[in-house]
N, C-alpha and C. Protein backbone atom coordinates (compact mmCIF):
# COMPACT_ATOMS: atom_id res chain seq x y z
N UNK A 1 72.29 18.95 124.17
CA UNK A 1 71.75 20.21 124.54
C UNK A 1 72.87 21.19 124.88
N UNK A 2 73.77 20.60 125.66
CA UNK A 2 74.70 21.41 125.81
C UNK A 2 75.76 21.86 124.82
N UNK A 3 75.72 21.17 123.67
CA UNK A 3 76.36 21.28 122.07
C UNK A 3 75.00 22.63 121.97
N UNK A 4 73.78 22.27 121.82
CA UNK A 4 73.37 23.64 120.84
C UNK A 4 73.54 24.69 121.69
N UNK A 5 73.89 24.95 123.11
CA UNK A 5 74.04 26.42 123.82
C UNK A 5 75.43 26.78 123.34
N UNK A 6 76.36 25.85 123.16
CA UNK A 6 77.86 26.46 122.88
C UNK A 6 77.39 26.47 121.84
N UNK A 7 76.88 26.38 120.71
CA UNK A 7 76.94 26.60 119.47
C UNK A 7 75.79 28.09 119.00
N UNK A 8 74.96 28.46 119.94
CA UNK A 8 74.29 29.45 119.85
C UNK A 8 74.72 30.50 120.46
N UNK A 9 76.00 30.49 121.73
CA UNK A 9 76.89 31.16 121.99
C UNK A 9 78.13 31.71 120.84
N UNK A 10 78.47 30.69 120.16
CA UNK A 10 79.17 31.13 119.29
C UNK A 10 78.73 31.96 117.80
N UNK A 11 77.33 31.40 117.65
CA UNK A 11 76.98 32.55 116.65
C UNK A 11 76.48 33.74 117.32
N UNK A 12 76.15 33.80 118.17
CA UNK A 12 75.90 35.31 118.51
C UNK A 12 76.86 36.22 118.84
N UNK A 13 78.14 35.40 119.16
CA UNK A 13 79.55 36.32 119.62
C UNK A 13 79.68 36.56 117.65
N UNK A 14 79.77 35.52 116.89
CA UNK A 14 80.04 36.24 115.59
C UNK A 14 79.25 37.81 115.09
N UNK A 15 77.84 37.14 115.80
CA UNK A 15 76.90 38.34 115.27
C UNK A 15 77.71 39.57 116.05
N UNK A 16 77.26 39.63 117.40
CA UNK A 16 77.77 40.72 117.89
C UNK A 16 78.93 41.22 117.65
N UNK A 17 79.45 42.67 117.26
CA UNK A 17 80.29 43.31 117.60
C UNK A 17 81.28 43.22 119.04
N UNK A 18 82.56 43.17 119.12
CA UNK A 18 82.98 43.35 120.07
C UNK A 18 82.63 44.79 121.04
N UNK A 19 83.53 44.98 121.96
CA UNK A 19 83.39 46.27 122.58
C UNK A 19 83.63 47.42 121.85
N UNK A 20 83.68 48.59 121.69
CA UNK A 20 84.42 49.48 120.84
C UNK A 20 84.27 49.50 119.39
N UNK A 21 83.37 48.17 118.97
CA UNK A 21 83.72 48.20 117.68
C UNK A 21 81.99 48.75 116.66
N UNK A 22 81.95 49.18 116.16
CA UNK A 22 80.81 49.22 115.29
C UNK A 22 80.14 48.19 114.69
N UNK A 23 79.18 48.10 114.52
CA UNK A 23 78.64 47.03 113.71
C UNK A 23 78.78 46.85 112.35
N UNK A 24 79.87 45.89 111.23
CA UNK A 24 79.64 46.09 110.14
C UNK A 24 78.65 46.82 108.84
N UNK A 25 77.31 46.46 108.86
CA UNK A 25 76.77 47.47 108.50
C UNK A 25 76.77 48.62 108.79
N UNK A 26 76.29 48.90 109.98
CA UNK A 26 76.23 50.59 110.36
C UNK A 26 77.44 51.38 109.97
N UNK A 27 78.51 50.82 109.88
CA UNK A 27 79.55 51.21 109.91
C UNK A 27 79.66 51.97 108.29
N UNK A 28 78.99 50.86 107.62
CA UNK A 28 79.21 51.57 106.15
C UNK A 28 77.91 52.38 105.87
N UNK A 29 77.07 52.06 106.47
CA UNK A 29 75.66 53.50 106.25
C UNK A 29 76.47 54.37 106.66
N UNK A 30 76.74 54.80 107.87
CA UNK A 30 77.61 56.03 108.67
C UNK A 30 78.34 56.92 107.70
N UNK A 31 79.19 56.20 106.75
CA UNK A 31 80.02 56.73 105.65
C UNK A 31 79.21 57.22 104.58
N UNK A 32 78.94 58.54 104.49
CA UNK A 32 78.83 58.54 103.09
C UNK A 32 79.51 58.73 102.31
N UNK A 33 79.60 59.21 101.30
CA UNK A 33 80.43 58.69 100.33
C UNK A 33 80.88 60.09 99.75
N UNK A 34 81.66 60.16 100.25
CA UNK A 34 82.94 61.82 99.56
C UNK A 34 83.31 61.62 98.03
N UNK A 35 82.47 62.79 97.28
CA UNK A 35 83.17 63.19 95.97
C UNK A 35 84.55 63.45 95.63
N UNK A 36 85.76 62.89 95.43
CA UNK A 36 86.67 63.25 95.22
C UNK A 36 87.06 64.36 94.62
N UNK A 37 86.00 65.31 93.72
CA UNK A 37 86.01 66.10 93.38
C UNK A 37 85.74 67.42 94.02
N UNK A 38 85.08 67.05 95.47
CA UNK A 38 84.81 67.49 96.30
C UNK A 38 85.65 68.31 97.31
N UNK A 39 86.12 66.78 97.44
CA UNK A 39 87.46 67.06 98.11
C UNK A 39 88.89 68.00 98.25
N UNK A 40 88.76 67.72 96.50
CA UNK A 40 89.84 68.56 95.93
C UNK A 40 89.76 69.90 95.86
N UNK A 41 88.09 70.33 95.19
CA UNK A 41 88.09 71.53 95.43
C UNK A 41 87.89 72.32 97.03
N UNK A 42 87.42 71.30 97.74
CA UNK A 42 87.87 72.13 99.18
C UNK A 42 89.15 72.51 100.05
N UNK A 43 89.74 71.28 99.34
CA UNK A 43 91.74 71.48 99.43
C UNK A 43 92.29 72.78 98.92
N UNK A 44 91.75 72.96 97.34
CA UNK A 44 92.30 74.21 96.87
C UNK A 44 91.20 75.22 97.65
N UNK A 45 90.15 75.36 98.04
CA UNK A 45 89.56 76.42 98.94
C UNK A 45 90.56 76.70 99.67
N UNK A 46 90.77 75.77 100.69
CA UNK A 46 91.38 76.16 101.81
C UNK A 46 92.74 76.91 101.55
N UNK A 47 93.49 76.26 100.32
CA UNK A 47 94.86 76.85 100.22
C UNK A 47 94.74 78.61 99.75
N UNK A 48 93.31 78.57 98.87
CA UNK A 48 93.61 79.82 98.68
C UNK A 48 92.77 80.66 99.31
N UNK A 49 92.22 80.74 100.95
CA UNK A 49 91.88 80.97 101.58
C UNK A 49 93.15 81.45 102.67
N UNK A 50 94.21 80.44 102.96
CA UNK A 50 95.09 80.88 103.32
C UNK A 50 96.35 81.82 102.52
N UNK A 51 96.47 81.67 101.38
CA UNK A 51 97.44 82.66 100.53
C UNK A 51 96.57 83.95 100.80
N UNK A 52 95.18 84.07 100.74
CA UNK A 52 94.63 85.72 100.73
C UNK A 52 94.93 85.84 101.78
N UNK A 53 95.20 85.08 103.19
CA UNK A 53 95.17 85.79 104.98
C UNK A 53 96.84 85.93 104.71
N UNK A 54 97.72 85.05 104.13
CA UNK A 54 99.18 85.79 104.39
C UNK A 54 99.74 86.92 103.76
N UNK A 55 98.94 87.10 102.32
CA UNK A 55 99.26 88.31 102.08
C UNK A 55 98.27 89.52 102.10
N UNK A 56 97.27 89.24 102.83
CA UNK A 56 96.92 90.49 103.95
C UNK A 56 97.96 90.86 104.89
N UNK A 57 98.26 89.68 105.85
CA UNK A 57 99.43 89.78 106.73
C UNK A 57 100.41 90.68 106.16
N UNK A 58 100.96 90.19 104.78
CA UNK A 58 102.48 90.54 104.42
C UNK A 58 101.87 91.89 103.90
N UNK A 59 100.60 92.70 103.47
CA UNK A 59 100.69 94.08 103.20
C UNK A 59 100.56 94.63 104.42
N UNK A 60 99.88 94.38 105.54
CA UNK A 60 100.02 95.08 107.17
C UNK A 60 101.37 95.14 107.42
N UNK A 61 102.03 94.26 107.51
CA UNK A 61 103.44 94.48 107.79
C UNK A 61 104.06 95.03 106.99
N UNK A 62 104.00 95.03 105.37
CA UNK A 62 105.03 96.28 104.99
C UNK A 62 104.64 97.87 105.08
N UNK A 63 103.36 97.64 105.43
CA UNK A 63 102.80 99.02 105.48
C UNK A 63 103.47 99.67 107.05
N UNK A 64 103.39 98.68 107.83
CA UNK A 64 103.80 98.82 109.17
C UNK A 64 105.49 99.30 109.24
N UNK A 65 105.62 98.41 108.60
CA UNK A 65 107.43 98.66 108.21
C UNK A 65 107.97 99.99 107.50
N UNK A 66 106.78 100.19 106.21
CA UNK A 66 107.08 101.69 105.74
C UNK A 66 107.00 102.91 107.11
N UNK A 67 106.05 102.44 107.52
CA UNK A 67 105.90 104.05 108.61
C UNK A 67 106.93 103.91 109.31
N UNK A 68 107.53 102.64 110.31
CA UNK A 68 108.54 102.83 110.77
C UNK A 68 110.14 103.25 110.45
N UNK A 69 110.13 102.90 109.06
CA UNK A 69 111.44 103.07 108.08
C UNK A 69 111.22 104.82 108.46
N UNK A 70 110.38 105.06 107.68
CA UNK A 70 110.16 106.87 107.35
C UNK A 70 110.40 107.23 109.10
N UNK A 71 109.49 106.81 110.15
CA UNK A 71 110.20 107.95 111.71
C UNK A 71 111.24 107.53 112.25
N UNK A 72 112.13 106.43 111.59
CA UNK A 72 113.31 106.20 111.72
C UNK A 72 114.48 107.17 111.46
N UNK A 73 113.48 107.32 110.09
CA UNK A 73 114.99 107.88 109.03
C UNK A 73 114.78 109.00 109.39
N UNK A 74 113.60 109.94 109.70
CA UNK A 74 113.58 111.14 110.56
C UNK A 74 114.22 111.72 112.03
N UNK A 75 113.83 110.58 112.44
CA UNK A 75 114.34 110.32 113.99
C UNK A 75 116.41 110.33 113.65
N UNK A 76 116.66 109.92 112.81
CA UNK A 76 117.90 110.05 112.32
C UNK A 76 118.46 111.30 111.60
N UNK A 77 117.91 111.53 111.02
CA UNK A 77 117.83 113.13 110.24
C UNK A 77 118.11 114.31 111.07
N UNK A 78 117.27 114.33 112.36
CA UNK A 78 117.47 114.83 113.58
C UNK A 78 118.44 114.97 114.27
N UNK A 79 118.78 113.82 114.60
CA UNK A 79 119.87 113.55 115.40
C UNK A 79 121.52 113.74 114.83
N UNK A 80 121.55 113.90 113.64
CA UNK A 80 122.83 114.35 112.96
C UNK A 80 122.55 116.19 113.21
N UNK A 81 121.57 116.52 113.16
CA UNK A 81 121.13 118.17 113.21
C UNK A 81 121.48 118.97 114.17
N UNK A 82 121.18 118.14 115.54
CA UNK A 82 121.28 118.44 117.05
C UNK A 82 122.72 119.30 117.45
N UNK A 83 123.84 118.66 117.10
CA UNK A 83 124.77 119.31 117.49
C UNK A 83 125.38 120.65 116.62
N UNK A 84 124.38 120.95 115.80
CA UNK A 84 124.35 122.48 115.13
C UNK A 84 123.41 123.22 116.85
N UNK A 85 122.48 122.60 116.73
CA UNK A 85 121.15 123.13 118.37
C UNK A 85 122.54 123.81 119.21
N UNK A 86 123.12 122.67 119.60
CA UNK A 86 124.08 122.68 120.72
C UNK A 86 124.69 123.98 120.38
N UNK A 87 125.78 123.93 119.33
CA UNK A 87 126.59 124.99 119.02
C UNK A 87 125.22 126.26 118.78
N UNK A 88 124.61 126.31 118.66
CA UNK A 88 123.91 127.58 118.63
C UNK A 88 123.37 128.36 119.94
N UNK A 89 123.06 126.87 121.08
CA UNK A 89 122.96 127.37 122.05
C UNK A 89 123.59 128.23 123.22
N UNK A 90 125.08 127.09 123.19
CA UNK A 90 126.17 127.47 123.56
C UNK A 90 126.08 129.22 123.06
N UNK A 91 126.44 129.39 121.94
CA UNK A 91 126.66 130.68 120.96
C UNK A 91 126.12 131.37 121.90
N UNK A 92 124.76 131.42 121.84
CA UNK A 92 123.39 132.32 122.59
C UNK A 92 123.70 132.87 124.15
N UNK A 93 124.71 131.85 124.53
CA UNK A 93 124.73 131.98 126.23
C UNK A 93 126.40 132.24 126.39
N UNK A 94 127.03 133.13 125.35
CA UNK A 94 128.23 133.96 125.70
C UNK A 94 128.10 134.77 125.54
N UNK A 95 128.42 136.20 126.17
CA UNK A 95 128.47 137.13 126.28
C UNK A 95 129.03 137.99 124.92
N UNK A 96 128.50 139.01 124.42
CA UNK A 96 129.24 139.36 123.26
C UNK A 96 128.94 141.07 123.23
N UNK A 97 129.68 141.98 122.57
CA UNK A 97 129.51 143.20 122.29
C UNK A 97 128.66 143.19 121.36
N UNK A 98 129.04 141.94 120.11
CA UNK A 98 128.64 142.75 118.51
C UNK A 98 126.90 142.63 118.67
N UNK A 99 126.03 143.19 118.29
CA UNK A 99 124.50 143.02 118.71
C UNK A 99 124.06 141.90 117.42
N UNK A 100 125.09 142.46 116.23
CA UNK A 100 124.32 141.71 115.08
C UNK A 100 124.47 140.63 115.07
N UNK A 101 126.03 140.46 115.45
CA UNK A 101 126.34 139.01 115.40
C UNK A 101 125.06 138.00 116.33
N UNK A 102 124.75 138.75 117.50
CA UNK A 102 124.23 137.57 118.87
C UNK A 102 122.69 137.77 117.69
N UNK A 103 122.37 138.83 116.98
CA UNK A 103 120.88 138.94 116.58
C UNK A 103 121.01 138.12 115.17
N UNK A 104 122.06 137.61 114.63
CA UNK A 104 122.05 136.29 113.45
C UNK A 104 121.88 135.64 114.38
N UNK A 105 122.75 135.01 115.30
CA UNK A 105 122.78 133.75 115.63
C UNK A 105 121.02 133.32 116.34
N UNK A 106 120.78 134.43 116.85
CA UNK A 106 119.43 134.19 117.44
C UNK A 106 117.96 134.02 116.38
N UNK A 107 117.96 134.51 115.28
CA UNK A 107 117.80 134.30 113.99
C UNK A 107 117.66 132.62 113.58
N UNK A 108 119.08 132.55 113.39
CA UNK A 108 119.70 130.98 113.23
C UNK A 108 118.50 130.10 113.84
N UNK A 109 118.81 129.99 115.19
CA UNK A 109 118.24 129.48 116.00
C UNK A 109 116.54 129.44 116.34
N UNK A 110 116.00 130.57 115.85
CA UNK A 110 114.40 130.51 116.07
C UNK A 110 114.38 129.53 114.33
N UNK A 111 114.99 129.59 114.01
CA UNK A 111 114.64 129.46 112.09
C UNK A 111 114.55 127.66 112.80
N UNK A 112 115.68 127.13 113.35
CA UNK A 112 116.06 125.87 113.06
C UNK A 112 115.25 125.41 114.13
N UNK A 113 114.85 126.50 115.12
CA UNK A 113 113.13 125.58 116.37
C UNK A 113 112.42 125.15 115.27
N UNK A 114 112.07 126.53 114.72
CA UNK A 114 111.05 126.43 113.73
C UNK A 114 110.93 124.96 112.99
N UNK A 115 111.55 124.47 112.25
CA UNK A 115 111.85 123.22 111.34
C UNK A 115 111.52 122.31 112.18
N UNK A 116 112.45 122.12 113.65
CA UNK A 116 112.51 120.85 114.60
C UNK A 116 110.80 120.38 114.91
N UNK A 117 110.45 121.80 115.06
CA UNK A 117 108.52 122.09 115.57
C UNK A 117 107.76 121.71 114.10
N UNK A 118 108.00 121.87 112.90
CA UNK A 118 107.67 121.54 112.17
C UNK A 118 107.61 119.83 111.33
N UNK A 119 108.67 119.21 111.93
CA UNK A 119 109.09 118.00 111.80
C UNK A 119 108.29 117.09 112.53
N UNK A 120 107.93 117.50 113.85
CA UNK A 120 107.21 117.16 114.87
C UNK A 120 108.12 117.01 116.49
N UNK A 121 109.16 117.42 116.29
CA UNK A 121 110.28 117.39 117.20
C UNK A 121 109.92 118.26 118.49
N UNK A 122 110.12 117.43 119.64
CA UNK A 122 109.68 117.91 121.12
C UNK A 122 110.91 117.91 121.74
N UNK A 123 111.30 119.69 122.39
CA UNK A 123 112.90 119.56 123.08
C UNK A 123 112.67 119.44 124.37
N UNK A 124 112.70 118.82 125.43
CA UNK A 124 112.38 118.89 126.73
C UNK A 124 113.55 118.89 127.61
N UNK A 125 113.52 118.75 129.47
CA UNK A 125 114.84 118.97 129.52
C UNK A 125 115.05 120.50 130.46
N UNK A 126 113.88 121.00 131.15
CA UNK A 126 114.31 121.65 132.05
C UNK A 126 114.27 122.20 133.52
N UNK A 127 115.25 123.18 134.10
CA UNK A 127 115.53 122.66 135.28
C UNK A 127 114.25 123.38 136.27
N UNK A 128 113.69 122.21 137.01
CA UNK A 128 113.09 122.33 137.79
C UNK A 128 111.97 120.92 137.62
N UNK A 129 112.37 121.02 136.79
CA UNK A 129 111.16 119.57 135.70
C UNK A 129 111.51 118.31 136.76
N UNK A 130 110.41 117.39 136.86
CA UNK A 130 110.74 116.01 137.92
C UNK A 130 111.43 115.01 136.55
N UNK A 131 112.46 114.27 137.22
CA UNK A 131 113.44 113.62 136.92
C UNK A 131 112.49 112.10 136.56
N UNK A 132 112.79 111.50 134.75
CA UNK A 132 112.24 110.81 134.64
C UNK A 132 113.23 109.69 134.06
N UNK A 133 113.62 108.65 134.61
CA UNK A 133 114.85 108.05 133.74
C UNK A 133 114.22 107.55 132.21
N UNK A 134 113.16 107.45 131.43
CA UNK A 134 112.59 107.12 130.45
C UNK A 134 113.32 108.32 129.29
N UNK A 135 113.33 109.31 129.99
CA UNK A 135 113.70 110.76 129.30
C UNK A 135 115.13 111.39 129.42
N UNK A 136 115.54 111.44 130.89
CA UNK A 136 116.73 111.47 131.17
C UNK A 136 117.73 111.15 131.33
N UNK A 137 118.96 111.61 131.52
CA UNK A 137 119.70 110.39 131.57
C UNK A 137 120.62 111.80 133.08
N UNK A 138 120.48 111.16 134.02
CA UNK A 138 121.33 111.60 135.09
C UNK A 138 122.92 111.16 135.03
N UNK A 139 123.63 112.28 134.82
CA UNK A 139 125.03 112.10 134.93
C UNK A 139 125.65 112.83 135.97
N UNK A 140 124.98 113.50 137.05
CA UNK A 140 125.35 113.95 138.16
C UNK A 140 124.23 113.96 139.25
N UNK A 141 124.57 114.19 140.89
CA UNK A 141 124.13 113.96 141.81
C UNK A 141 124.07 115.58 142.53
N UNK A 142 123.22 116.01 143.14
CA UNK A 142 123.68 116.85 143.87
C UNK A 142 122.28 117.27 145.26
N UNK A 143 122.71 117.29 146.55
CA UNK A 143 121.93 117.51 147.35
C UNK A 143 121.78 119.14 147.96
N UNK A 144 120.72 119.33 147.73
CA UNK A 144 119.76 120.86 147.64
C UNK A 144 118.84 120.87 148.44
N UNK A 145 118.65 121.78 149.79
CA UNK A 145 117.20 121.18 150.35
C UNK A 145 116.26 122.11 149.82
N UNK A 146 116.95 123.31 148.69
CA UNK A 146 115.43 124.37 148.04
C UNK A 146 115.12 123.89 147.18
N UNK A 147 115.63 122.27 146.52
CA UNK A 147 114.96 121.41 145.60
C UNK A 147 114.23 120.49 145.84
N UNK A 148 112.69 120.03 145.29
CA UNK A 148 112.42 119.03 145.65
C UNK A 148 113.03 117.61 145.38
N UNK A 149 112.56 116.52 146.01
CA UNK A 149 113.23 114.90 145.24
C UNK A 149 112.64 115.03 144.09
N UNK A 150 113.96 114.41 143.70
CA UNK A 150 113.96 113.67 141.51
C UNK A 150 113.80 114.91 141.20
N UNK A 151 114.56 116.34 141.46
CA UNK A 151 114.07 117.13 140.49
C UNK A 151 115.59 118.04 139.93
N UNK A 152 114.87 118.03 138.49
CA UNK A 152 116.23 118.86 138.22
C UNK A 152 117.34 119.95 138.40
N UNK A 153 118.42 119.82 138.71
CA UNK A 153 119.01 121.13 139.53
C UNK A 153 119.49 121.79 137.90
N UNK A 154 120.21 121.26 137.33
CA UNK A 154 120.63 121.63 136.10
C UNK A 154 120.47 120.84 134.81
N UNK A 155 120.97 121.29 133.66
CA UNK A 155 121.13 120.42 132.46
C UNK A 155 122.02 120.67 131.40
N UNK A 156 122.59 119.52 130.98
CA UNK A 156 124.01 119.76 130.67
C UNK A 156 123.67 119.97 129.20
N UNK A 157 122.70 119.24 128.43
CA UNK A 157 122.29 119.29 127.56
C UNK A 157 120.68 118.76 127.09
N UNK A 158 120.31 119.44 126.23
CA UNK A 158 118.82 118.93 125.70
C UNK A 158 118.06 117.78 125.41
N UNK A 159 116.67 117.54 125.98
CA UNK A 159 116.50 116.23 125.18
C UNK A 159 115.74 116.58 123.79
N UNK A 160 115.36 115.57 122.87
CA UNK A 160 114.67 115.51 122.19
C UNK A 160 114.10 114.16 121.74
N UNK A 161 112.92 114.24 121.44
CA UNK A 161 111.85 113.46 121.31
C UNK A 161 110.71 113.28 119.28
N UNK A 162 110.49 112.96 119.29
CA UNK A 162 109.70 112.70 118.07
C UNK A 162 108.21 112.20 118.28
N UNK A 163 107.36 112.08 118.69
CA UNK A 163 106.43 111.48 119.68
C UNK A 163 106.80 111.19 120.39
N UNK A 164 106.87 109.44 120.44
CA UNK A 164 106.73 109.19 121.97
C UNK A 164 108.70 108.23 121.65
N UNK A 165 109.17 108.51 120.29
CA UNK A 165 109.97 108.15 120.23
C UNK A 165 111.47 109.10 120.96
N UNK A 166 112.21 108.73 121.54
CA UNK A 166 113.24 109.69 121.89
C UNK A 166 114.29 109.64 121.16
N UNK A 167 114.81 110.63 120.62
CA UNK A 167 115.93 110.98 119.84
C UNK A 167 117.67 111.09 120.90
N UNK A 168 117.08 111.93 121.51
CA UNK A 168 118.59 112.16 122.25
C UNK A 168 117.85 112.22 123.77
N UNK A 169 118.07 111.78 124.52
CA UNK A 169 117.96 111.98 126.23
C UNK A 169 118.73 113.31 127.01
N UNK A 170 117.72 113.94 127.73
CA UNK A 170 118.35 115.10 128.44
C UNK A 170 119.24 114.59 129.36
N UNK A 171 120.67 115.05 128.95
CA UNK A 171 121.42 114.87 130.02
C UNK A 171 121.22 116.23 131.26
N UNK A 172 121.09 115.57 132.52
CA UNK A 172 120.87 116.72 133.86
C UNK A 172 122.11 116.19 135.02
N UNK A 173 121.89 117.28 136.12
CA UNK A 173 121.70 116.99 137.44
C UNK A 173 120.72 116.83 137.95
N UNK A 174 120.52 115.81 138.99
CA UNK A 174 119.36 115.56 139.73
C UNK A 174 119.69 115.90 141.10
N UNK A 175 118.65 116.64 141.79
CA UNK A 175 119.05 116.91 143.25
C UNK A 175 118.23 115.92 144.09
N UNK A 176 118.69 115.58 145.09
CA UNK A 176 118.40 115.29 146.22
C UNK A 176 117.96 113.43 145.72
């Protein structure tokens, strides 16, 4: 008797599955059975599912890249221009007899706003304006009590801007 319990113990441990494990049959119902053809064409889905998202990507980015190239090369265009501004300004703020001469140069000068304003070019940069280091660039100190804080006493030279891009930084004094 005690032979047929170990021996009905041992076929039922065969029958049963261990822990963790599935039951041979079920195991192969569970599976159905993948078309290899199936397969393949969902492989190439996917690949060319991903080639259309990278070169979406890669036209956003050159498109992205063109606009920045172009307010670059503007933003540069500019900035070789500026020190004609300067010398014209300078010009404007010496004293002179000849009328025609100061009425070209002033000429000159509305012509070449004109263009900068046309380009999209913003000159900022004056005194009384609150002191912004994003914009400015302080190269002197000076204490004023008929000025308020962070504000400009003078400016040595102009800023300029392109939107929100800056071309050249107003150099100032800042009081107080």
């Amino acid at each position: 008797m005690a032979e047929e319990t170990k021996m009905n113990e041992e076929e039922i441990a065969e029958e049963t599955p261990a822990a963790g494990e599935a039951p041979v049959e079920a195991a192969e119902e569970a599976a159905p059975e993948v078309d290899p053809w199936e397969e393949k064409y969902n492989a190439e889905h996917d690949a060319h599912l991903r080639i259309a998202a990278e070169y979406d990507n890669f036209r956003k980015r050159t498109v992205k890249e063109k606009d920045a190239a172009y307010g670059n090369g503007k933003a540069d265009a500019v900035a070789k221009i500026l020190p004609i501004y300067d010398n014209l300004e300078r010009a404007l703020k010496q004293p002179t007899e000849d009328a025609a001469f100061k009425k070209g140069v002033e000429m000159t000068m509305t012509e070449l706003v004109k263009i900068l304003t046309g380009l999209g070019v913003e000159v900022f940069g004056e005194v009384g304006d609150s002191f912004d280091p994003n914009l400015h660039n302080a190269v002197m100190h000076t204490e004023d009590e008929s000025l308020g804080e962070n504000t400009i006493a003078q400016v040595f030279q102009k800023g300029f801007k392109i939107g929100e891009k800056v071309v050249r930084f107003a150099m100032v004094q800042v009081a107080n």
